[in-house]
PDB file of N, CA and C in Angstrom:
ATOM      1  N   UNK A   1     179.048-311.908  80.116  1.00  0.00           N
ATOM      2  CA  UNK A   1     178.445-312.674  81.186  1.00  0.00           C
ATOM      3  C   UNK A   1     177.260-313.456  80.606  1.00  0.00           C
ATOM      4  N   UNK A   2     176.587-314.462  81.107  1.00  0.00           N
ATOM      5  CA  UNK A   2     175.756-315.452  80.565  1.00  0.00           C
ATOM      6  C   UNK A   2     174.381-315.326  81.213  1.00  0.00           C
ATOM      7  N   UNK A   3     173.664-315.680  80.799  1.00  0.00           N
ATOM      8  CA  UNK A   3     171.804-315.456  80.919  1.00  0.00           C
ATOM      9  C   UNK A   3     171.852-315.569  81.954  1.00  0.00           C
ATOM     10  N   UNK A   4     172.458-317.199  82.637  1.00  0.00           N
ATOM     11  CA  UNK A   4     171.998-317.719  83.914  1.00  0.00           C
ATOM     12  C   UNK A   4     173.161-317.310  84.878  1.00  0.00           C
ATOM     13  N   UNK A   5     174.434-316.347  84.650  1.00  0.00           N
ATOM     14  CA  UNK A   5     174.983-315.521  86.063  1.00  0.00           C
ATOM     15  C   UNK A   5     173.879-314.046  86.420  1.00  0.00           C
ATOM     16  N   UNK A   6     173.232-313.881  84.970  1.00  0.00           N
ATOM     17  CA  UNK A   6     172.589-312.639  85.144  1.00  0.00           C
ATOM     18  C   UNK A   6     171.463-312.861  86.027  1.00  0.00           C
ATOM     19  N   UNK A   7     170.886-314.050  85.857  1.00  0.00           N
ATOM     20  CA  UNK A   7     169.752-314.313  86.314  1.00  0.00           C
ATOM     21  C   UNK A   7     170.016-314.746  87.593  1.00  0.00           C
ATOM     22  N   UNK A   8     171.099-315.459  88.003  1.00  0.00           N
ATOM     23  CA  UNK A   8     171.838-315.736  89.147  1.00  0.00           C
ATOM     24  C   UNK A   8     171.565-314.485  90.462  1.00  0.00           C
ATOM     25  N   UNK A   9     172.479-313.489  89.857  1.00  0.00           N
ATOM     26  CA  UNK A   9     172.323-312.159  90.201  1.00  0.00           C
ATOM     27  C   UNK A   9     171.471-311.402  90.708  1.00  0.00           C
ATOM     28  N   UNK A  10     170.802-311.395  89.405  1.00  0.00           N
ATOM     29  CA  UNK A  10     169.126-310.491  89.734  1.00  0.00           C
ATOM     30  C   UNK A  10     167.759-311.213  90.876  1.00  0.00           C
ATOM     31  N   UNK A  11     167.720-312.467  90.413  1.00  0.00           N
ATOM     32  CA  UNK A  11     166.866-313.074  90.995  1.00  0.00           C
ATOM     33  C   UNK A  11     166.870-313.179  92.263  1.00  0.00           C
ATOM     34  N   UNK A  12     168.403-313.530  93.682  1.00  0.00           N
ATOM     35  CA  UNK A  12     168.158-313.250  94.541  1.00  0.00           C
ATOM     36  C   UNK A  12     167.893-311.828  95.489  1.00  0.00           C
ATOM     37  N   UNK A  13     167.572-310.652  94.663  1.00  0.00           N
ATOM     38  CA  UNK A  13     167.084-309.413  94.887  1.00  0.00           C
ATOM     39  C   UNK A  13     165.482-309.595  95.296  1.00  0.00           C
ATOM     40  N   UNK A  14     164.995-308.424  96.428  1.00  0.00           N
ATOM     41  CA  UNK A  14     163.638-308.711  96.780  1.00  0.00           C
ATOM     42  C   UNK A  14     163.186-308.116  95.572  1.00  0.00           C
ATOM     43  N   UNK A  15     161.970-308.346  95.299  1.00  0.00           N
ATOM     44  CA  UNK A  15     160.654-308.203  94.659  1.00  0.00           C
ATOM     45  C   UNK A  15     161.091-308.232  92.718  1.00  0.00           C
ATOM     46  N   UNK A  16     161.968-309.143  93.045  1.00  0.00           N
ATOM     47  CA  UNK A  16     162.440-309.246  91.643  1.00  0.00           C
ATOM     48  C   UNK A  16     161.282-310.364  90.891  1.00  0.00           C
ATOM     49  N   UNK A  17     160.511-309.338  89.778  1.00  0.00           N
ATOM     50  CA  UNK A  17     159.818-310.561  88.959  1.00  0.00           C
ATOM     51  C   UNK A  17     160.667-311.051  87.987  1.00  0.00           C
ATOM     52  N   UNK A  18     161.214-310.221  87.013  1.00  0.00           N
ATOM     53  CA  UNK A  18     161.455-310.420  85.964  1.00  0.00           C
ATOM     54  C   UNK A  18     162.735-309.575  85.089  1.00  0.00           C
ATOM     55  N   UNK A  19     163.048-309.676  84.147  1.00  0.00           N
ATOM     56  CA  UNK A  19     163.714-309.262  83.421  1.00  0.00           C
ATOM     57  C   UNK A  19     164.160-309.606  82.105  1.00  0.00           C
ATOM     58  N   UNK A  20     165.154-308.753  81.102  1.00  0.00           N
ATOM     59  CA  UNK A  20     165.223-308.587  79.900  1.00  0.00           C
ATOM     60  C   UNK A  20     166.511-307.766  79.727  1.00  0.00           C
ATOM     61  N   UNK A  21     167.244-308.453  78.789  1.00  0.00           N
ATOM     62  CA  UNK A  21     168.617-307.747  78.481  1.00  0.00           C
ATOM     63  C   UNK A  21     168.380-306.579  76.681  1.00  0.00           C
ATOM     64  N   UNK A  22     167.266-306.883  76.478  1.00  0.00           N
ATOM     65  CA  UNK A  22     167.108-306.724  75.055  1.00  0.00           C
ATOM     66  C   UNK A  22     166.020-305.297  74.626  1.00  0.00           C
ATOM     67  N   UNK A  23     166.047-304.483  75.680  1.00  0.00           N
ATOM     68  CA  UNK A  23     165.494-303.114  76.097  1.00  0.00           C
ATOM     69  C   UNK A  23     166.494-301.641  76.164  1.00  0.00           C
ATOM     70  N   UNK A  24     165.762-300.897  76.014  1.00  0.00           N
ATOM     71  CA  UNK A  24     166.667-299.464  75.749  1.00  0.00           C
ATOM     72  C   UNK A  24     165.745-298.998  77.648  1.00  0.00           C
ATOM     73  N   UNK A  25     167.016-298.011  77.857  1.00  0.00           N
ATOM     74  CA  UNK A  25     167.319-297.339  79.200  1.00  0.00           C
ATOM     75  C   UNK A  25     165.751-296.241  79.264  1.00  0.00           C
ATOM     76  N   UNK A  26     165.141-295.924  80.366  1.00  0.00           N
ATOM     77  CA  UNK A  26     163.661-295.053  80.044  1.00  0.00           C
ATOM     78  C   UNK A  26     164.206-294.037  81.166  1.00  0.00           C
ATOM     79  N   UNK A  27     164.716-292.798  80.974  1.00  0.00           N
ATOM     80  CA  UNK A  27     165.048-291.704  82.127  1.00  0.00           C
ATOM     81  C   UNK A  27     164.130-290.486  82.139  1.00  0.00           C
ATOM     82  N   UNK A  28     163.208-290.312  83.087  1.00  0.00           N
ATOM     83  CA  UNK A  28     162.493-289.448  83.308  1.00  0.00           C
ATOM     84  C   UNK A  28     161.156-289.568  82.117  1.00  0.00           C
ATOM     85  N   UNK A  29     161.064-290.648  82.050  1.00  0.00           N
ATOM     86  CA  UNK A  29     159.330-291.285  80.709  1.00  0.00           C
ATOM     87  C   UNK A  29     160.520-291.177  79.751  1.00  0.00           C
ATOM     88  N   UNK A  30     161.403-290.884  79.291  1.00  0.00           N
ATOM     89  CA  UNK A  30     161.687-290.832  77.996  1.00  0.00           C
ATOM     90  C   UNK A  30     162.786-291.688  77.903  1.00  0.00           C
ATOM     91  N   UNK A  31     162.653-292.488  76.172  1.00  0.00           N
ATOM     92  CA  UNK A  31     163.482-293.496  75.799  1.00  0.00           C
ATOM     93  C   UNK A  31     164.997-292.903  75.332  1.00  0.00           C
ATOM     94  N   UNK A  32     165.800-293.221  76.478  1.00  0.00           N
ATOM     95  CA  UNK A  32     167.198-292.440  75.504  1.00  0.00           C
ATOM     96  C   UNK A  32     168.185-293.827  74.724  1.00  0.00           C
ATOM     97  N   UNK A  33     167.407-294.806  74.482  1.00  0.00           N
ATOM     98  CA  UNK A  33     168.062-295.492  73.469  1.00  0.00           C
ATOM     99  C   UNK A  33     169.324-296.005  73.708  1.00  0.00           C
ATOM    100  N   UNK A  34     169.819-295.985  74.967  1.00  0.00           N
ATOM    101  CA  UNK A  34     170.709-296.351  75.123  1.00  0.00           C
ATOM    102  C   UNK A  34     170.515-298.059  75.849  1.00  0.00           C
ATOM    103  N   UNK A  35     170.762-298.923  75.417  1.00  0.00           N
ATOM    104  CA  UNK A  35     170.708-300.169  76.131  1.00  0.00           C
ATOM    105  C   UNK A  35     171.068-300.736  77.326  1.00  0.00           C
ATOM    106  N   UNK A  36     170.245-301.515  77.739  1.00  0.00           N
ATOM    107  CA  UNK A  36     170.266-301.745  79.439  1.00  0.00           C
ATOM    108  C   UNK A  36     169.803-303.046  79.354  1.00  0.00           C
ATOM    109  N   UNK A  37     169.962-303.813  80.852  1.00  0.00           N
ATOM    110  CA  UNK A  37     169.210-304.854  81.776  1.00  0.00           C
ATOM    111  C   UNK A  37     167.892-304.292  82.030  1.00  0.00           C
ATOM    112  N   UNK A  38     167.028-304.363  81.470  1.00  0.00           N
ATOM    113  CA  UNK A  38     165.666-303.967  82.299  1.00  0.00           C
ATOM    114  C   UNK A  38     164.994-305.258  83.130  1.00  0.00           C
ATOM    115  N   UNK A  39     165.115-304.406  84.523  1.00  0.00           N
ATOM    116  CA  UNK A  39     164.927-305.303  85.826  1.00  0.00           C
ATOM    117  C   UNK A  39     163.179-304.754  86.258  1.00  0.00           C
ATOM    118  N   UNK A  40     162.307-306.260  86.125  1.00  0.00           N
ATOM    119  CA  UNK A  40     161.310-305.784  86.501  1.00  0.00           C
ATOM    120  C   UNK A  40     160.659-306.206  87.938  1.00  0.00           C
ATOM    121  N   UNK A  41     160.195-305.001  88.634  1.00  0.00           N
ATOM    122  CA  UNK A  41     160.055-305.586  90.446  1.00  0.00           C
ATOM    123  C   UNK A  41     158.971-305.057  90.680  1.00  0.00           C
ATOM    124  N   UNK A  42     158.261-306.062  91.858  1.00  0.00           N
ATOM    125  CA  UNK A  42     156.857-305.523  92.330  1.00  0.00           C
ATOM    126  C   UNK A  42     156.449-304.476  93.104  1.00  0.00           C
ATOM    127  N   UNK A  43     157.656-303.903  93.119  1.00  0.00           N
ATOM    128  CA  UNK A  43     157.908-302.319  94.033  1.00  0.00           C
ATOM    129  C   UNK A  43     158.567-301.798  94.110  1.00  0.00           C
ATOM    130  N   UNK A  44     159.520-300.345  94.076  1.00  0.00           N
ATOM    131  CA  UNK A  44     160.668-300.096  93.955  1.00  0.00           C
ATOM    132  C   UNK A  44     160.710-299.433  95.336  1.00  0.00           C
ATOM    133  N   UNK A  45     161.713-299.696  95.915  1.00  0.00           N
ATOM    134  CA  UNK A  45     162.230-299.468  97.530  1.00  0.00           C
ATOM    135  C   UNK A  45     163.378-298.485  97.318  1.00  0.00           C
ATOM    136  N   UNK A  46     163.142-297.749  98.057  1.00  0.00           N
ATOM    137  CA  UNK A  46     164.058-296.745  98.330  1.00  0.00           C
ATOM    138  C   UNK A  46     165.537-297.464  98.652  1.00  0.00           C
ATOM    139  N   UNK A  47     166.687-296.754  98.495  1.00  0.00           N
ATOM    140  CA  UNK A  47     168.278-297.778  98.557  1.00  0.00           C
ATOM    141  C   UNK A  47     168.445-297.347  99.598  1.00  0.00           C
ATOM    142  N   UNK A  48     168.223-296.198 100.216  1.00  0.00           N
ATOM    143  CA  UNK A  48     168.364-296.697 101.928  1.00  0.00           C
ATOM    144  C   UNK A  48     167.476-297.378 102.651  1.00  0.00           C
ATOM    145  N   UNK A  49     166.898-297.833 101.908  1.00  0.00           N
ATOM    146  CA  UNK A  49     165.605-298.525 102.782  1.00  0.00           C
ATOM    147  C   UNK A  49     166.003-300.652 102.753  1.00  0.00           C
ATOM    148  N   UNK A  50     167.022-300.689 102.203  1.00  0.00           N
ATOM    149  CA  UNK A  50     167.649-301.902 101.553  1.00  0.00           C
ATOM    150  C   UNK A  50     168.951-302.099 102.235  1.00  0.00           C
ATOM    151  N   UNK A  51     169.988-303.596 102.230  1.00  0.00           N
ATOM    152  CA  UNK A  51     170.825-303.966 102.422  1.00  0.00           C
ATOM    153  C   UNK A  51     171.759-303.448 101.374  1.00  0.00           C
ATOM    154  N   UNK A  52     172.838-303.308 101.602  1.00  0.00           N
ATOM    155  CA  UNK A  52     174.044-303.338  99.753  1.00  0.00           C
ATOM    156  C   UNK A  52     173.639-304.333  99.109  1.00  0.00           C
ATOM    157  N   UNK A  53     173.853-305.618  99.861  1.00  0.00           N
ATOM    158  CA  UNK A  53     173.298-307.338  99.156  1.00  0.00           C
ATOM    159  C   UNK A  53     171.961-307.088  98.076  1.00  0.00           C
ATOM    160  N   UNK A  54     171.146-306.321  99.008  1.00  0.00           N
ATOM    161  CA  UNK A  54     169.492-306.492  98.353  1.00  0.00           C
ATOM    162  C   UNK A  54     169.595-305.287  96.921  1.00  0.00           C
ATOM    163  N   UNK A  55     170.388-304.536  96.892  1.00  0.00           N
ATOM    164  CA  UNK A  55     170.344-303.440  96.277  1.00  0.00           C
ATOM    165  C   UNK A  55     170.615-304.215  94.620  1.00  0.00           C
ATOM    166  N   UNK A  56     169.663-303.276  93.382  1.00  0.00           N
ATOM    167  CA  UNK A  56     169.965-304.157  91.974  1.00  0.00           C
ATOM    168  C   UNK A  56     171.381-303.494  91.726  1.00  0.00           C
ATOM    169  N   UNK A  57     172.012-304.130  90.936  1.00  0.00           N
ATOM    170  CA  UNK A  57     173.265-302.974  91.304  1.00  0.00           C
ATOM    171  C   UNK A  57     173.235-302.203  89.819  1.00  0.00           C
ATOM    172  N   UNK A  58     173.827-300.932  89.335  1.00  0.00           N
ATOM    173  CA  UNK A  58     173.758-299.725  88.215  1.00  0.00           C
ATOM    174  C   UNK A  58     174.105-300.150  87.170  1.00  0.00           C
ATOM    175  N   UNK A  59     174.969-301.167  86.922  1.00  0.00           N
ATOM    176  CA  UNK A  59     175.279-302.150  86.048  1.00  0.00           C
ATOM    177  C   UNK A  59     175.647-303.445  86.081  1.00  0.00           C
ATOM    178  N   UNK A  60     175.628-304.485  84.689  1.00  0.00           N
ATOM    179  CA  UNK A  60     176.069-305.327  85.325  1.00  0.00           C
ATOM    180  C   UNK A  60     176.532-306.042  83.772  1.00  0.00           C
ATOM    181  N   UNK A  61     178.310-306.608  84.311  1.00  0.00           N
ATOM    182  CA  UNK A  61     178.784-306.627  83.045  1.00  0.00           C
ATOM    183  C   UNK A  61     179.083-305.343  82.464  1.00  0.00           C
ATOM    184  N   UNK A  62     179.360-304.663  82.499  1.00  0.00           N
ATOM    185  CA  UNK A  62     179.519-303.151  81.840  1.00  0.00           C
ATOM    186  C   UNK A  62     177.751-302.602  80.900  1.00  0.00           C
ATOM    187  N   UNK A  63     176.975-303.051  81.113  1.00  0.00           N
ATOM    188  CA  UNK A  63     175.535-302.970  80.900  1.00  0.00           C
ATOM    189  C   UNK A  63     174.671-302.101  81.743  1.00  0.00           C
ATOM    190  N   UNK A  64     174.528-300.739  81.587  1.00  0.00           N
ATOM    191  CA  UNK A  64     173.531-300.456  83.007  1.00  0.00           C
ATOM    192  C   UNK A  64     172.033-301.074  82.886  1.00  0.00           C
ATOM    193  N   UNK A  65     171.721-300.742  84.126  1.00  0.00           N
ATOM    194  CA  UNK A  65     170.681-301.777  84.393  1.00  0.00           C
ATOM    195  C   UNK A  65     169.084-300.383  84.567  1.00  0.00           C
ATOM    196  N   UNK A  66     168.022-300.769  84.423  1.00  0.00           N
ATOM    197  CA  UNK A  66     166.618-299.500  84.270  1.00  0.00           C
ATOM    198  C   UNK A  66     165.796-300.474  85.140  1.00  0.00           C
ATOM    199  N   UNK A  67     165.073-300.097  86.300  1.00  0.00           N
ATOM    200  CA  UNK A  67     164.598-301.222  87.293  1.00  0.00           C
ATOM    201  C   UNK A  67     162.824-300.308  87.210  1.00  0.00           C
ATOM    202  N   UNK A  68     161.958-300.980  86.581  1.00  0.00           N
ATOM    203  CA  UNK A  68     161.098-300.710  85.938  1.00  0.00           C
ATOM    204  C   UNK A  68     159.809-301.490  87.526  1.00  0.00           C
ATOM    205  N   UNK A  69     158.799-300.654  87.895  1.00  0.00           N
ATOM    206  CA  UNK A  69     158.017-301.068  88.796  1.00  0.00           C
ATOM    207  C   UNK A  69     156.937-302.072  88.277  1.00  0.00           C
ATOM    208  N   UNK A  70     156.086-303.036  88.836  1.00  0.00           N
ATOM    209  CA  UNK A  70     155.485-303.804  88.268  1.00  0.00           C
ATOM    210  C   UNK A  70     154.811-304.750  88.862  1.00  0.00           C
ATOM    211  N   UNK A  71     153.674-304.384  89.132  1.00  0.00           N
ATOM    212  CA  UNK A  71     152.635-304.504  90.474  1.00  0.00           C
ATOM    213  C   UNK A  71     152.047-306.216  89.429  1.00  0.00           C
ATOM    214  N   UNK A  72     151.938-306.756  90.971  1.00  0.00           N
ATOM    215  CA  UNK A  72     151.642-308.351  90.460  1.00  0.00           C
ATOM    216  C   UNK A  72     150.223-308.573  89.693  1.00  0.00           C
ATOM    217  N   UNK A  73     149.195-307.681  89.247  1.00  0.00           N
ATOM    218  CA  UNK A  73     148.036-307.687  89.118  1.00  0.00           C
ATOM    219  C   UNK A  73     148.374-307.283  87.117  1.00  0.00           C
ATOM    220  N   UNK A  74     149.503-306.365  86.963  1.00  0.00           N
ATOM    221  CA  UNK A  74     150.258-305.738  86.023  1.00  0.00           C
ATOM    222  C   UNK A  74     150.484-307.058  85.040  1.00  0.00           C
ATOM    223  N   UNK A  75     151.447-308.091  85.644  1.00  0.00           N
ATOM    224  CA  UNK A  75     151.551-309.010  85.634  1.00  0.00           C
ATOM    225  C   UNK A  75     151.369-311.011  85.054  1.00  0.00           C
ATOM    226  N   UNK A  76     150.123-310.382  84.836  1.00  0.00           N
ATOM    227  CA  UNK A  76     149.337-311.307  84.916  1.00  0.00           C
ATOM    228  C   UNK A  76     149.491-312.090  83.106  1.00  0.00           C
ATOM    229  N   UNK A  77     149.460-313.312  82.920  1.00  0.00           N
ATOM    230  CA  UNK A  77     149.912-313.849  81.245  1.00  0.00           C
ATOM    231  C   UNK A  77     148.039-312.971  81.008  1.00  0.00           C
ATOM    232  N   UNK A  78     148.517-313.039  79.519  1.00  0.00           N
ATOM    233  CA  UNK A  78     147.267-313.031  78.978  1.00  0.00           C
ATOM    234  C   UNK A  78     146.507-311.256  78.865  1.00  0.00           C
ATOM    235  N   UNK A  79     146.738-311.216  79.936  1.00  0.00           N
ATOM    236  CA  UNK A  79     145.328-309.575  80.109  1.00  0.00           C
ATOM    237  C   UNK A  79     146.508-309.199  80.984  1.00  0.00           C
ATOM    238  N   UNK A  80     147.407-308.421  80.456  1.00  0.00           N
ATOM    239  CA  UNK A  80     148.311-307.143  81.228  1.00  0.00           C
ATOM    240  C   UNK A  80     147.297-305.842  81.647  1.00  0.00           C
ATOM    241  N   UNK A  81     147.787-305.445  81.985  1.00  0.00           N
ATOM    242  CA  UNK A  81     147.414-303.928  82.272  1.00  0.00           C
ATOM    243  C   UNK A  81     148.312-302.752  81.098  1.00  0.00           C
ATOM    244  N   UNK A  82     148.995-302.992  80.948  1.00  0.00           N
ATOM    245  CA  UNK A  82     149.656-302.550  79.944  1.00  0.00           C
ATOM    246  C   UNK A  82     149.120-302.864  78.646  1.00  0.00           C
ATOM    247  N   UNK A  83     149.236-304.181  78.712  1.00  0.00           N
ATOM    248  CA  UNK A  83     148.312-303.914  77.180  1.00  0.00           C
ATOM    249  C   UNK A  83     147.065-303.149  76.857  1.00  0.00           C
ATOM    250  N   UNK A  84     145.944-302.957  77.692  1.00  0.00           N
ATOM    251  CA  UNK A  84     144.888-302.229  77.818  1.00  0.00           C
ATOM    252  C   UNK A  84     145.017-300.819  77.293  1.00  0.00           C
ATOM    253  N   UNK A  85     146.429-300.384  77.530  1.00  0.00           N
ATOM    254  CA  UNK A  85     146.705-298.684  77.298  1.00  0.00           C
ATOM    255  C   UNK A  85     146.476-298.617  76.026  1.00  0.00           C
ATOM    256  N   UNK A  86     146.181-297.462  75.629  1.00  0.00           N
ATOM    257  CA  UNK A  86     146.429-296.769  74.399  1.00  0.00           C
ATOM    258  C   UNK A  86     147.592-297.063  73.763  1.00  0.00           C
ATOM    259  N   UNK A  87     148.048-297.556  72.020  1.00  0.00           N
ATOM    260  CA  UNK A  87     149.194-297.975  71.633  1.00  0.00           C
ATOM    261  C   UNK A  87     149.676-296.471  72.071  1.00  0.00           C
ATOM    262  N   UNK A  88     149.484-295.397  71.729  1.00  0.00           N
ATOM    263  CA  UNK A  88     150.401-294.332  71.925  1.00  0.00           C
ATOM    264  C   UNK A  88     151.060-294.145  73.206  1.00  0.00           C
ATOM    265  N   UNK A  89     150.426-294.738  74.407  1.00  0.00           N
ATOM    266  CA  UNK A  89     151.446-294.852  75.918  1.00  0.00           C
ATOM    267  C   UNK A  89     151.903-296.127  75.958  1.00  0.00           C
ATOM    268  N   UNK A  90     151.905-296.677  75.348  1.00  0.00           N
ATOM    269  CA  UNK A  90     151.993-298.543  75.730  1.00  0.00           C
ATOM    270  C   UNK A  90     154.039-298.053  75.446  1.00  0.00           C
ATOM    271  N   UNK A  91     154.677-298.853  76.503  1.00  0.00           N
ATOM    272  CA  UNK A  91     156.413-298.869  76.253  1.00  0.00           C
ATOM    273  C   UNK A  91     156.307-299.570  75.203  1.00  0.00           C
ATOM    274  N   UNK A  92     157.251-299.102  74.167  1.00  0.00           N
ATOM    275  CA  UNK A  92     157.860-300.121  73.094  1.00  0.00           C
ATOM    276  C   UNK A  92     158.537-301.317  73.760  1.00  0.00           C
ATOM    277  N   UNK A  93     158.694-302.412  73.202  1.00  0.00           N
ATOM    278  CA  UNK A  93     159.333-304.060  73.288  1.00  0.00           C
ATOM    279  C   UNK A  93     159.773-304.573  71.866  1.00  0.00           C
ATOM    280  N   UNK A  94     161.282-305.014  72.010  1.00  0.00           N
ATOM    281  CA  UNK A  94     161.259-305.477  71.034  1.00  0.00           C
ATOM    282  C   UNK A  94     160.729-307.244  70.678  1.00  0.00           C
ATOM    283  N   UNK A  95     160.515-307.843  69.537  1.00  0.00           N
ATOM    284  CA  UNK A  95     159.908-308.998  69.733  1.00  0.00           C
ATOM    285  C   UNK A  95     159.750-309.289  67.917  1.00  0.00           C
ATOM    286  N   UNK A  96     159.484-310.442  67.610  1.00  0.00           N
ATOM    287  CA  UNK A  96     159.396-310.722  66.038  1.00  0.00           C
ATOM    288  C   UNK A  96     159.423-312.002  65.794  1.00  0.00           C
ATOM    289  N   UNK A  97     159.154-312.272  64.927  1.00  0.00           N
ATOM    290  CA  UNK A  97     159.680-313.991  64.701  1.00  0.00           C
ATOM    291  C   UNK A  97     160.712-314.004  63.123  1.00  0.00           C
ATOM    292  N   UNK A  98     161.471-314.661  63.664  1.00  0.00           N
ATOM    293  CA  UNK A  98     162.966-314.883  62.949  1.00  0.00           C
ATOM    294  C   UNK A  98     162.940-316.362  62.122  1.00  0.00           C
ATOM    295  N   UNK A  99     163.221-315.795  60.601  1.00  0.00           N
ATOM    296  CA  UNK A  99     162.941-316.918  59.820  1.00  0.00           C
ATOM    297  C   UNK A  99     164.446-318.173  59.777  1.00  0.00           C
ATOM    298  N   UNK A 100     164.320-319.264  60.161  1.00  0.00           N
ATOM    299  CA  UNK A 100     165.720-319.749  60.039  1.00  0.00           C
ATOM    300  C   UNK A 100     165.943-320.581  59.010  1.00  0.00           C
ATOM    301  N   UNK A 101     164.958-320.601  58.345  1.00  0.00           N
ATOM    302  CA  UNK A 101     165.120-321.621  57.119  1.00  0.00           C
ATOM    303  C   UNK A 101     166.696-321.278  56.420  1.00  0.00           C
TER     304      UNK A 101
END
């Protein structure tokens, strides 16, 4: 499936900020390395508290999906709240710069 059906997808969900296909699955604080959609939202709502429509769905593409909470203040370019943590709690991300010469 392609960036923009994924994004298609995800984006008309409520409190959907953001997301990333390029993240490992986080179950109970811990990284089990297994790869996912990480879906990031400004609140996580209970699924009975939601439409089926509104709901992120468990996978997508044969990909499961990790729907990560993420308060708009969290958010912010520049000065996260996350970054502030201690490297030892801060979530891993992957990220690098790729030489193409």
């Amino acid at each position: 499936m392609k960036e923009c059906e994924i994004d298609e997808i995800l984006r008309k969900k409520p409190n959907v900020l953001s997301w990333r296909r390029d993240l490992t699955k986080i179950r109970g604080g811990k990284d089990t390395g297994e790869p996912c959609i990480t879906v990031f939202v400004t609140r996580k709502v209970k699924a009975s508290k939601l439409r089926p429509d509104e709901l992120i769905p468990p996978e997508i593409d044969g990909v499961k999906t990790d729907v990560i909470e993420l308060a708009a203040p969290d958010f912010e370019i520049g000065d996260t709240k996350p970054g502030r943590l201690l490297p030892s709690i801060q979530r891993r991300i992957s990220g690098g710069v790729k030489d193409v010469r």
